[in-house]
PDB file of N, CA and C in Angstrom:
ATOM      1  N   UNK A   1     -88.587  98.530 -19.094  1.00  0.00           N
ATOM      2  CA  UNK A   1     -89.195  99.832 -19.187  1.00  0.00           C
ATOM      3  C   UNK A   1     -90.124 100.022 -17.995  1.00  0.00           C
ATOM      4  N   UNK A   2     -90.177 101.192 -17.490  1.00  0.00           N
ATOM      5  CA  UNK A   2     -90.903 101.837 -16.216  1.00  0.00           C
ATOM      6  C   UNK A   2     -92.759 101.478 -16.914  1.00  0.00           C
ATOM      7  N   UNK A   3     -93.165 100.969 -15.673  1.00  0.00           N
ATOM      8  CA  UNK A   3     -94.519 101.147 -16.415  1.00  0.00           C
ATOM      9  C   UNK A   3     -95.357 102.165 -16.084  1.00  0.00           C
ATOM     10  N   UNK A   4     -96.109 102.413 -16.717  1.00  0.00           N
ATOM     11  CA  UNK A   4     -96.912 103.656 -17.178  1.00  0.00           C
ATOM     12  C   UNK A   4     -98.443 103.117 -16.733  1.00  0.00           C
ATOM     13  N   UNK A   5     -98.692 104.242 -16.220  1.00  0.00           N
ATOM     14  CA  UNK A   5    -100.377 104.152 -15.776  1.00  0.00           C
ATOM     15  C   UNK A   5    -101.082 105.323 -16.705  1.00  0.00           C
ATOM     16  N   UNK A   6    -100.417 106.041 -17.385  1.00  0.00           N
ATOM     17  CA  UNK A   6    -101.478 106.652 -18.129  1.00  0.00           C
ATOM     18  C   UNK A   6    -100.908 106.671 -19.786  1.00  0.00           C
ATOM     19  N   UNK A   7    -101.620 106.282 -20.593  1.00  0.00           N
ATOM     20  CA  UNK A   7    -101.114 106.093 -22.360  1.00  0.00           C
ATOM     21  C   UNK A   7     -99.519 107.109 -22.404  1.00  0.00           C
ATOM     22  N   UNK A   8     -98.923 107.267 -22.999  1.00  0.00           N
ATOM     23  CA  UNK A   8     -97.857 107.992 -23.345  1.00  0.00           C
ATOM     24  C   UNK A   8     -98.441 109.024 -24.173  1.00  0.00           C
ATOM     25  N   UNK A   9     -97.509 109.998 -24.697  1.00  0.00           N
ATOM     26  CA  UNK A   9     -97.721 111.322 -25.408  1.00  0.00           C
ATOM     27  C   UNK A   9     -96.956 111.142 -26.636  1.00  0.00           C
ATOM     28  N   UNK A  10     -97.155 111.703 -27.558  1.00  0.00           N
ATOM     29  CA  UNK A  10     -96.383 111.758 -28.795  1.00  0.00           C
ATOM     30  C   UNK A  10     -96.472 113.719 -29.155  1.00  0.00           C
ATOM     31  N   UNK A  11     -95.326 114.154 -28.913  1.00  0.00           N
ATOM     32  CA  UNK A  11     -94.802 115.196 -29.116  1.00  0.00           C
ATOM     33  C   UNK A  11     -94.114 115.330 -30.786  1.00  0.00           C
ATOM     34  N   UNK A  12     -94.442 115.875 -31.184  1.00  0.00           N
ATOM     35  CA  UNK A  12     -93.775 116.825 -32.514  1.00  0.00           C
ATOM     36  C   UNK A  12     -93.299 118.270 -32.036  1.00  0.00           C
ATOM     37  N   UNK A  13     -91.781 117.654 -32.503  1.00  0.00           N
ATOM     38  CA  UNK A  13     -90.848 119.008 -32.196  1.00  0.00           C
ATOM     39  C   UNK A  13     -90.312 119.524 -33.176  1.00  0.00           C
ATOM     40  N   UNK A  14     -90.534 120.704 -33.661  1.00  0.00           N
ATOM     41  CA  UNK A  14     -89.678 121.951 -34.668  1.00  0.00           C
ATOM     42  C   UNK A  14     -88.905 122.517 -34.276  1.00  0.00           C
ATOM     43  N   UNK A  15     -88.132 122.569 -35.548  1.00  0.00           N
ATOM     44  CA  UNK A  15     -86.563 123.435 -35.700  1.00  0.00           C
ATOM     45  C   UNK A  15     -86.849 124.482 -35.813  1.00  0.00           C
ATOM     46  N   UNK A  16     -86.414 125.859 -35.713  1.00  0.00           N
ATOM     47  CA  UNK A  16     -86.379 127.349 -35.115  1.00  0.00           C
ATOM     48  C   UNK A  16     -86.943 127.976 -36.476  1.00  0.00           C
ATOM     49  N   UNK A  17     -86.778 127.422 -37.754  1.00  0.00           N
ATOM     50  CA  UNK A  17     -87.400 127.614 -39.415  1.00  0.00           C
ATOM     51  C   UNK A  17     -88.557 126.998 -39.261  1.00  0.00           C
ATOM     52  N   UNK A  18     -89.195 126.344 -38.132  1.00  0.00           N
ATOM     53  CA  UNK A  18     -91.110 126.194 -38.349  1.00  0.00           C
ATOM     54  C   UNK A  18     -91.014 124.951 -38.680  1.00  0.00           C
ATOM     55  N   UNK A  19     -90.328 124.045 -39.229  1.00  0.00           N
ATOM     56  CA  UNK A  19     -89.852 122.550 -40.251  1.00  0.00           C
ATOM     57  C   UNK A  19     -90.096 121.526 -39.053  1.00  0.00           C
ATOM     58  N   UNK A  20     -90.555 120.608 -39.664  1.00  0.00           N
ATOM     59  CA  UNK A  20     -90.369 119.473 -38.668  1.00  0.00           C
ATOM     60  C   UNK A  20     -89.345 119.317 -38.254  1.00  0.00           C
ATOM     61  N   UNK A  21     -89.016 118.544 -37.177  1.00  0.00           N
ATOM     62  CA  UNK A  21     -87.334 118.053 -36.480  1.00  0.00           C
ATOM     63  C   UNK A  21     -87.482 116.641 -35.943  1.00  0.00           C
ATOM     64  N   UNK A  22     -88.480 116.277 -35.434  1.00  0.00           N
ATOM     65  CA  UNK A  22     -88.318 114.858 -34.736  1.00  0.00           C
ATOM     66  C   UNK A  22     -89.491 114.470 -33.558  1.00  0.00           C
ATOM     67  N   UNK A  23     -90.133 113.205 -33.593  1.00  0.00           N
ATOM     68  CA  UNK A  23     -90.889 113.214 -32.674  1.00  0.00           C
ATOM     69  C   UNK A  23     -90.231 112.499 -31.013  1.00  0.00           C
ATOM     70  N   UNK A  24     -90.997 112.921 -30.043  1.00  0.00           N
ATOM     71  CA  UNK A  24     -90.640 112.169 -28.673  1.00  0.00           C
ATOM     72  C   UNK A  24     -91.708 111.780 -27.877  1.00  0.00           C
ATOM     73  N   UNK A  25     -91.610 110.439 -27.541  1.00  0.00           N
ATOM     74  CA  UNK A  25     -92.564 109.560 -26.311  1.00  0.00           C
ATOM     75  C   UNK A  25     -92.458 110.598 -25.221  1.00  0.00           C
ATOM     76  N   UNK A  26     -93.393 111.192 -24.274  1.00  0.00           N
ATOM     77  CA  UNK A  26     -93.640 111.490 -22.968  1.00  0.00           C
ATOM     78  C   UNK A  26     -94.407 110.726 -22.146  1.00  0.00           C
ATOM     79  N   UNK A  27     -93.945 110.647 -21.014  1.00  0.00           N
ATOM     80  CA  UNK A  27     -94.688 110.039 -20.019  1.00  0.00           C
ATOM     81  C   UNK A  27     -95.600 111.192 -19.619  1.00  0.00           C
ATOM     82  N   UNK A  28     -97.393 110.492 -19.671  1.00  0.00           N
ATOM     83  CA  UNK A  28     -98.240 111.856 -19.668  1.00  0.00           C
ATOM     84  C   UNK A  28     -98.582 112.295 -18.613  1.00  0.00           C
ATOM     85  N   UNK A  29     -98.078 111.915 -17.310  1.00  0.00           N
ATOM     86  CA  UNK A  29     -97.957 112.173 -15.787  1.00  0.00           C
ATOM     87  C   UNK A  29     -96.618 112.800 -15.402  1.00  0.00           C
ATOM     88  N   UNK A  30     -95.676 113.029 -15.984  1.00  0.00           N
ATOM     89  CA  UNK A  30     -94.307 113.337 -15.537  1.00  0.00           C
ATOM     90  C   UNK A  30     -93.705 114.174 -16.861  1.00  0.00           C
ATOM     91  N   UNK A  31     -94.140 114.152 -17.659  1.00  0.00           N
ATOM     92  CA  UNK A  31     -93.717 114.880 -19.050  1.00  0.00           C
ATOM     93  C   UNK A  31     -92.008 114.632 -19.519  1.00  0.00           C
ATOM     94  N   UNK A  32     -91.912 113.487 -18.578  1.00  0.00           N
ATOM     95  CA  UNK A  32     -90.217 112.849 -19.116  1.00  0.00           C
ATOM     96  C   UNK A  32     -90.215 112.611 -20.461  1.00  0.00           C
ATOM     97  N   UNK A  33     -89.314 112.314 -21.175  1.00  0.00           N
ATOM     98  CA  UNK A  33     -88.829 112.540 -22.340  1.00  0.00           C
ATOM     99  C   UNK A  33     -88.674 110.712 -22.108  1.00  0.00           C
ATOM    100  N   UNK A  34     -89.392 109.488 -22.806  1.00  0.00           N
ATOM    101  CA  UNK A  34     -89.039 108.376 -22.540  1.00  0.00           C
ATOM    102  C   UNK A  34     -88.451 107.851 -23.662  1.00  0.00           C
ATOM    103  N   UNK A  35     -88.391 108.337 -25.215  1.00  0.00           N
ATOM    104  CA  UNK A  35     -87.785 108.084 -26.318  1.00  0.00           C
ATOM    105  C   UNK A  35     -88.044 109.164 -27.005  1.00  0.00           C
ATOM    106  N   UNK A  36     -86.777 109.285 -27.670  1.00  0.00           N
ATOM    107  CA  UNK A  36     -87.139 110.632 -29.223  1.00  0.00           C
ATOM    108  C   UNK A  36     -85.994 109.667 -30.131  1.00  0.00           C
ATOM    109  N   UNK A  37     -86.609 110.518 -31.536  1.00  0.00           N
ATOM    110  CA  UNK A  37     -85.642 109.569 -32.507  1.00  0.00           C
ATOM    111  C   UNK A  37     -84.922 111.101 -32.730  1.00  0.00           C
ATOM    112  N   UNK A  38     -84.625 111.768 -32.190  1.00  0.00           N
ATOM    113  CA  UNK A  38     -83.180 112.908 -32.138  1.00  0.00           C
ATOM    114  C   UNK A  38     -82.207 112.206 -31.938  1.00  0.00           C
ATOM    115  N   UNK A  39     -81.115 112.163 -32.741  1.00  0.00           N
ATOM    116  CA  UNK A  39     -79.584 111.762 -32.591  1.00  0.00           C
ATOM    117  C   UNK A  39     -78.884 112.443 -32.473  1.00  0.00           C
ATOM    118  N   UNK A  40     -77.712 112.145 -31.101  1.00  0.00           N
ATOM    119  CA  UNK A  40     -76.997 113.119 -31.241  1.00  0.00           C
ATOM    120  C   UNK A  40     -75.995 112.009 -30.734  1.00  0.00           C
ATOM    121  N   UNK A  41     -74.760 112.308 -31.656  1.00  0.00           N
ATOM    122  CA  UNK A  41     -73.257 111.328 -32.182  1.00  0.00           C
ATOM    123  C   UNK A  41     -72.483 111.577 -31.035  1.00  0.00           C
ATOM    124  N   UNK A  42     -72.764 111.226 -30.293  1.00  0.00           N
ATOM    125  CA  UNK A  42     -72.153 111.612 -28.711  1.00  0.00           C
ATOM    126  C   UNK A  42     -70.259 111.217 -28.973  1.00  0.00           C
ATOM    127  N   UNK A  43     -70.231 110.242 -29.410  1.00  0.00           N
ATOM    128  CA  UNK A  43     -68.708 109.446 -30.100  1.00  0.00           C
ATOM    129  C   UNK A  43     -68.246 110.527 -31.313  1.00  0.00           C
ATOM    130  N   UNK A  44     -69.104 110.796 -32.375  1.00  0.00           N
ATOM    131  CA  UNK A  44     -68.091 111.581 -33.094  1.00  0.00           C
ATOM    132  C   UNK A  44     -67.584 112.750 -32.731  1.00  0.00           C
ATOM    133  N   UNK A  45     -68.639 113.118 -31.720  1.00  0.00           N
ATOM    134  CA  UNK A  45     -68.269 114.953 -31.103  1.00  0.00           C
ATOM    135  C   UNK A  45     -66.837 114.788 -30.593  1.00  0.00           C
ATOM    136  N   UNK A  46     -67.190 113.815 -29.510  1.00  0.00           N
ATOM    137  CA  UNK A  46     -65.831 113.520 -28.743  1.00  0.00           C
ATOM    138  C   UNK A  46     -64.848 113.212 -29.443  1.00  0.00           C
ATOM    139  N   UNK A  47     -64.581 112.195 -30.529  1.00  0.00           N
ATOM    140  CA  UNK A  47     -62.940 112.377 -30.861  1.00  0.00           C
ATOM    141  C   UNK A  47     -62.657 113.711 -31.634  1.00  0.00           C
ATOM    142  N   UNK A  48     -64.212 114.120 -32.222  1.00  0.00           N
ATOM    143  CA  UNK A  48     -64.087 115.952 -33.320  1.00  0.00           C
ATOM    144  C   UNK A  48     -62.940 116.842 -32.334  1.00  0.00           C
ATOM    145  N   UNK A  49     -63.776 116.599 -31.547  1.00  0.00           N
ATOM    146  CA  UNK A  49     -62.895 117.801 -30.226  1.00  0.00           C
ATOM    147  C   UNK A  49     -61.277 117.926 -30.300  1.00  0.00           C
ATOM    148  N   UNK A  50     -60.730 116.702 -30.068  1.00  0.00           N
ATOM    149  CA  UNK A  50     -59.713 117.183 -29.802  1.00  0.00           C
ATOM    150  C   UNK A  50     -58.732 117.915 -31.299  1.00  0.00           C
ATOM    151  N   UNK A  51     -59.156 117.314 -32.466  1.00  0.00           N
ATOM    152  CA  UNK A  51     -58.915 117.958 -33.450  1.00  0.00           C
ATOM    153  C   UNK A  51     -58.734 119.200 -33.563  1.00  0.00           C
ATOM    154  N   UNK A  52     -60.113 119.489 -33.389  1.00  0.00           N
ATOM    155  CA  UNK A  52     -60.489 121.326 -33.507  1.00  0.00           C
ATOM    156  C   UNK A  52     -59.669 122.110 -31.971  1.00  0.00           C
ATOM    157  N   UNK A  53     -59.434 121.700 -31.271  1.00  0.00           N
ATOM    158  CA  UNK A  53     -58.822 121.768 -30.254  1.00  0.00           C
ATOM    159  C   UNK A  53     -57.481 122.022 -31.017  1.00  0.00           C
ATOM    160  N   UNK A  54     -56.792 121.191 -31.064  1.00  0.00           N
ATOM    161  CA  UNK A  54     -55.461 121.616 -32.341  1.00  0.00           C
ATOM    162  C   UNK A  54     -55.195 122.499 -32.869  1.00  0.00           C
ATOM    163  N   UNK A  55     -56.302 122.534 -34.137  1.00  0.00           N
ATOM    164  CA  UNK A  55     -56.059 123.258 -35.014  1.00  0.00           C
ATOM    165  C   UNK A  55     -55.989 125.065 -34.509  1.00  0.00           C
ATOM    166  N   UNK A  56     -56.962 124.907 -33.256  1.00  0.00           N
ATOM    167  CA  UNK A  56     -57.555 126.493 -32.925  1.00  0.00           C
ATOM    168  C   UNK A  56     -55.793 126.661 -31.986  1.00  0.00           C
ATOM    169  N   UNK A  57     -55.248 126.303 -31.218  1.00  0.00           N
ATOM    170  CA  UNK A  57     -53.845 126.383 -30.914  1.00  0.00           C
ATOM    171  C   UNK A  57     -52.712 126.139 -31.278  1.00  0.00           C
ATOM    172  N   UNK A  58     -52.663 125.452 -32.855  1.00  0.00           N
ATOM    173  CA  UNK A  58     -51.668 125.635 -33.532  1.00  0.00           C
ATOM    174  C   UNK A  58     -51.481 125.980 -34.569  1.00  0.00           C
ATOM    175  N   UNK A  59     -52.558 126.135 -35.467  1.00  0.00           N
ATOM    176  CA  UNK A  59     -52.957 126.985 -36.941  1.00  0.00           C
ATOM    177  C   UNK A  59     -53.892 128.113 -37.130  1.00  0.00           C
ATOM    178  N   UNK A  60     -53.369 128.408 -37.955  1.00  0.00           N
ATOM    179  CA  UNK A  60     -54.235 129.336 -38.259  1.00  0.00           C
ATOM    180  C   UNK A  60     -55.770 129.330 -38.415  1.00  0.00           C
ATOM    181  N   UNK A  61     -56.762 130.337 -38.934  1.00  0.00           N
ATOM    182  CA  UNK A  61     -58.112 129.666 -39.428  1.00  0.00           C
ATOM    183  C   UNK A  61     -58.446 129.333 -40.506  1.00  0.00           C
ATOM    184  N   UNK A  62     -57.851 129.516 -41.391  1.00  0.00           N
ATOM    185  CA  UNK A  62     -57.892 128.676 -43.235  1.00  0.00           C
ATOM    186  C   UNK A  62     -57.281 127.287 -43.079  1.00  0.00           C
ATOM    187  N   UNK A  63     -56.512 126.619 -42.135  1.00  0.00           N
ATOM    188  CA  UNK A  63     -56.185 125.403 -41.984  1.00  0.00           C
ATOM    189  C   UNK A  63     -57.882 124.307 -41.699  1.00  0.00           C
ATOM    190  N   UNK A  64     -57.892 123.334 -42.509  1.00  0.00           N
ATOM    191  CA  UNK A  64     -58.619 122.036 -42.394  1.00  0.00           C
ATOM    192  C   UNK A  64     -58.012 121.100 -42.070  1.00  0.00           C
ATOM    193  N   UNK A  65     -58.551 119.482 -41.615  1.00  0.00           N
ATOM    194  CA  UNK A  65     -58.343 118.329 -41.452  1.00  0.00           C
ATOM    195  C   UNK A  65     -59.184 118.052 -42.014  1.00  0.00           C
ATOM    196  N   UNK A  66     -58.717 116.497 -42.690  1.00  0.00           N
ATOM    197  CA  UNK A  66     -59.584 116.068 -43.632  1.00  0.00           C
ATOM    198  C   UNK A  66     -59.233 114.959 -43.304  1.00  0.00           C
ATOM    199  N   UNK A  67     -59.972 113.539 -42.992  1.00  0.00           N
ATOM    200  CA  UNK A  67     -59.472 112.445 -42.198  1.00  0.00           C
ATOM    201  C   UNK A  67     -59.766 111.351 -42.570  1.00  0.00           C
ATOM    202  N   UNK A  68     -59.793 110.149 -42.571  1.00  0.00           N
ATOM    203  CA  UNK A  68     -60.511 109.164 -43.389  1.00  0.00           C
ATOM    204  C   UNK A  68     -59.740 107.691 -42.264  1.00  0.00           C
ATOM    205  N   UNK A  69     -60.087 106.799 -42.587  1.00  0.00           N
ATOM    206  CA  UNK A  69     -59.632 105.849 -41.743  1.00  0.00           C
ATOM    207  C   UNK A  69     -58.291 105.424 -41.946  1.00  0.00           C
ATOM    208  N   UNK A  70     -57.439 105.643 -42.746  1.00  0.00           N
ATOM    209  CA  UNK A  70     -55.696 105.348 -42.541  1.00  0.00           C
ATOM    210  C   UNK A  70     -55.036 107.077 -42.436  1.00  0.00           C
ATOM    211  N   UNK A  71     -55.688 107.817 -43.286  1.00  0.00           N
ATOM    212  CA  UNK A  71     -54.823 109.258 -42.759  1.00  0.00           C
ATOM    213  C   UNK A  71     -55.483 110.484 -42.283  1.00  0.00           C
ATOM    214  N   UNK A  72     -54.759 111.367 -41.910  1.00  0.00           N
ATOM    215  CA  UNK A  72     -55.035 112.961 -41.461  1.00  0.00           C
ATOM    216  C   UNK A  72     -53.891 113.739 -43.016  1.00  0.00           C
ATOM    217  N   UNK A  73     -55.074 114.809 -43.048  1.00  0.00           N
ATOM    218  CA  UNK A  73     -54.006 115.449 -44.057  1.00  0.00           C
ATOM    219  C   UNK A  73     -54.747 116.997 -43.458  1.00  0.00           C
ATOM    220  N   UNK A  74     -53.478 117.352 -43.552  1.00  0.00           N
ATOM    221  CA  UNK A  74     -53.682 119.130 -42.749  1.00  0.00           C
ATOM    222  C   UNK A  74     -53.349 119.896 -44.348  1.00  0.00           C
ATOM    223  N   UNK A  75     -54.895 120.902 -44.642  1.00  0.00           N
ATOM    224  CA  UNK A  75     -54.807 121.462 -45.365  1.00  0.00           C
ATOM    225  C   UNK A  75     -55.178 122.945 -45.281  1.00  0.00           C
ATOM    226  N   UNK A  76     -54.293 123.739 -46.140  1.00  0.00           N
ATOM    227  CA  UNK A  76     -54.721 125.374 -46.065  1.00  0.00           C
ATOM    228  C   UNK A  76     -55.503 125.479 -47.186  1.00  0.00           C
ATOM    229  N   UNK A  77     -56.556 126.395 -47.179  1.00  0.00           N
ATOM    230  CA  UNK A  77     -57.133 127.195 -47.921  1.00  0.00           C
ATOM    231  C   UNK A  77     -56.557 128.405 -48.758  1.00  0.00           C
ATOM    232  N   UNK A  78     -55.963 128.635 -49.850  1.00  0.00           N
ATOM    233  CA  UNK A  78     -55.378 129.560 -50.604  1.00  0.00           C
ATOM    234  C   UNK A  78     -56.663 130.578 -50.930  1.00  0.00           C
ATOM    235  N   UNK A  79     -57.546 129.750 -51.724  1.00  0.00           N
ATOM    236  CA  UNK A  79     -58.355 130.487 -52.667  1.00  0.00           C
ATOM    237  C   UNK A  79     -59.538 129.804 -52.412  1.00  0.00           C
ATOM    238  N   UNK A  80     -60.766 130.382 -52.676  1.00  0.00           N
ATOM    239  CA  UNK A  80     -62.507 129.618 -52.589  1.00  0.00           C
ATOM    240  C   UNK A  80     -62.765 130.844 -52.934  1.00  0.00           C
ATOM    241  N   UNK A  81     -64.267 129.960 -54.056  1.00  0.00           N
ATOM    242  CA  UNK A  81     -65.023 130.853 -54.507  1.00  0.00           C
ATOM    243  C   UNK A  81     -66.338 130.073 -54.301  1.00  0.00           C
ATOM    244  N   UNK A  82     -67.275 130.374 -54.020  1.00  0.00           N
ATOM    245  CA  UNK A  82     -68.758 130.082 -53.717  1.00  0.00           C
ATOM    246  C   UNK A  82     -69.997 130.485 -54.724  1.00  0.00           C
ATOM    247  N   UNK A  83     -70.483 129.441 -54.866  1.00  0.00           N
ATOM    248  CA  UNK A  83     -71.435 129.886 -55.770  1.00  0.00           C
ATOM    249  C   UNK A  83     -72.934 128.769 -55.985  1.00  0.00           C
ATOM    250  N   UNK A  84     -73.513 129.095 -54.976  1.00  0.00           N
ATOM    251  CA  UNK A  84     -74.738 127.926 -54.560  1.00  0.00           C
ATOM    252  C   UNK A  84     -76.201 128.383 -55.382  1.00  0.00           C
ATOM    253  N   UNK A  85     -75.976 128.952 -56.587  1.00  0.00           N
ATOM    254  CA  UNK A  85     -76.549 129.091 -57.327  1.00  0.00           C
ATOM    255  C   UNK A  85     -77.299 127.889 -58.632  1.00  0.00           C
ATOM    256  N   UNK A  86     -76.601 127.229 -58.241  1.00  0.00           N
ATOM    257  CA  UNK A  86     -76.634 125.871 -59.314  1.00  0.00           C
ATOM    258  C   UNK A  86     -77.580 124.596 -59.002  1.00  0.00           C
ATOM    259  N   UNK A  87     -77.419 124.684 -57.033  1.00  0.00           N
ATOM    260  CA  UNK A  87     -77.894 123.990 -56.316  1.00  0.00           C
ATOM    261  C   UNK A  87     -79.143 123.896 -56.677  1.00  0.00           C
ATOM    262  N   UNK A  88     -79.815 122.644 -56.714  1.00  0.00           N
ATOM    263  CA  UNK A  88     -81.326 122.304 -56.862  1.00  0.00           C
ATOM    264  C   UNK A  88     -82.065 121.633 -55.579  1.00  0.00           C
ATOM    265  N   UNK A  89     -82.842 122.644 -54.575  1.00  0.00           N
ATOM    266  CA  UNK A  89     -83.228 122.176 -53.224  1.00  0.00           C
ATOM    267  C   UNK A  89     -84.197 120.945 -53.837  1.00  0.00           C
TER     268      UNK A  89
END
């Protein structure tokens, strides 16, 4: 790790709803970003892609993939009904 001549920063960053989201180390001379515990699945995006890539050039938009570690199963949507009324935040 780069060393630092002046203490580091601890930043608290919010999501666009006001809510917490995640904190990040700054370097307090350069305001670099030296750690945040933000994740972002850099690996799942990438194989997501080519999927949705697929589906948007060969199906329709009620078509899903649903995937699991031995299969792919390509499914249509007939019918959905919604009802998030039940839900307990």
């Amino acid at each position: 790790m780069e060393s630092l001549k002046a203490k580091p920063l601890v930043r608290e960053v919010f999501a666009d709803n006001g809510e917490h989201s995640h904190y990040e180390l700054l370097d307090a001379e350069t305001g670099k970003v030296l750690w945040t515990e933000e994740e972002k699945d850099e690996k799942f995006e990438k194989a997501a892609e080519p999927m949705i890539k697929y589906l948007a050039e060969n199906h329709h938009p009620h078509m899903q993939v649903l995937i699991d570690s031995t299969s792919a199963i390509l499914l249509e949507q007939e019918k959905m009904y919604t009802n998030s009324s039940y839900v307990v935040d």
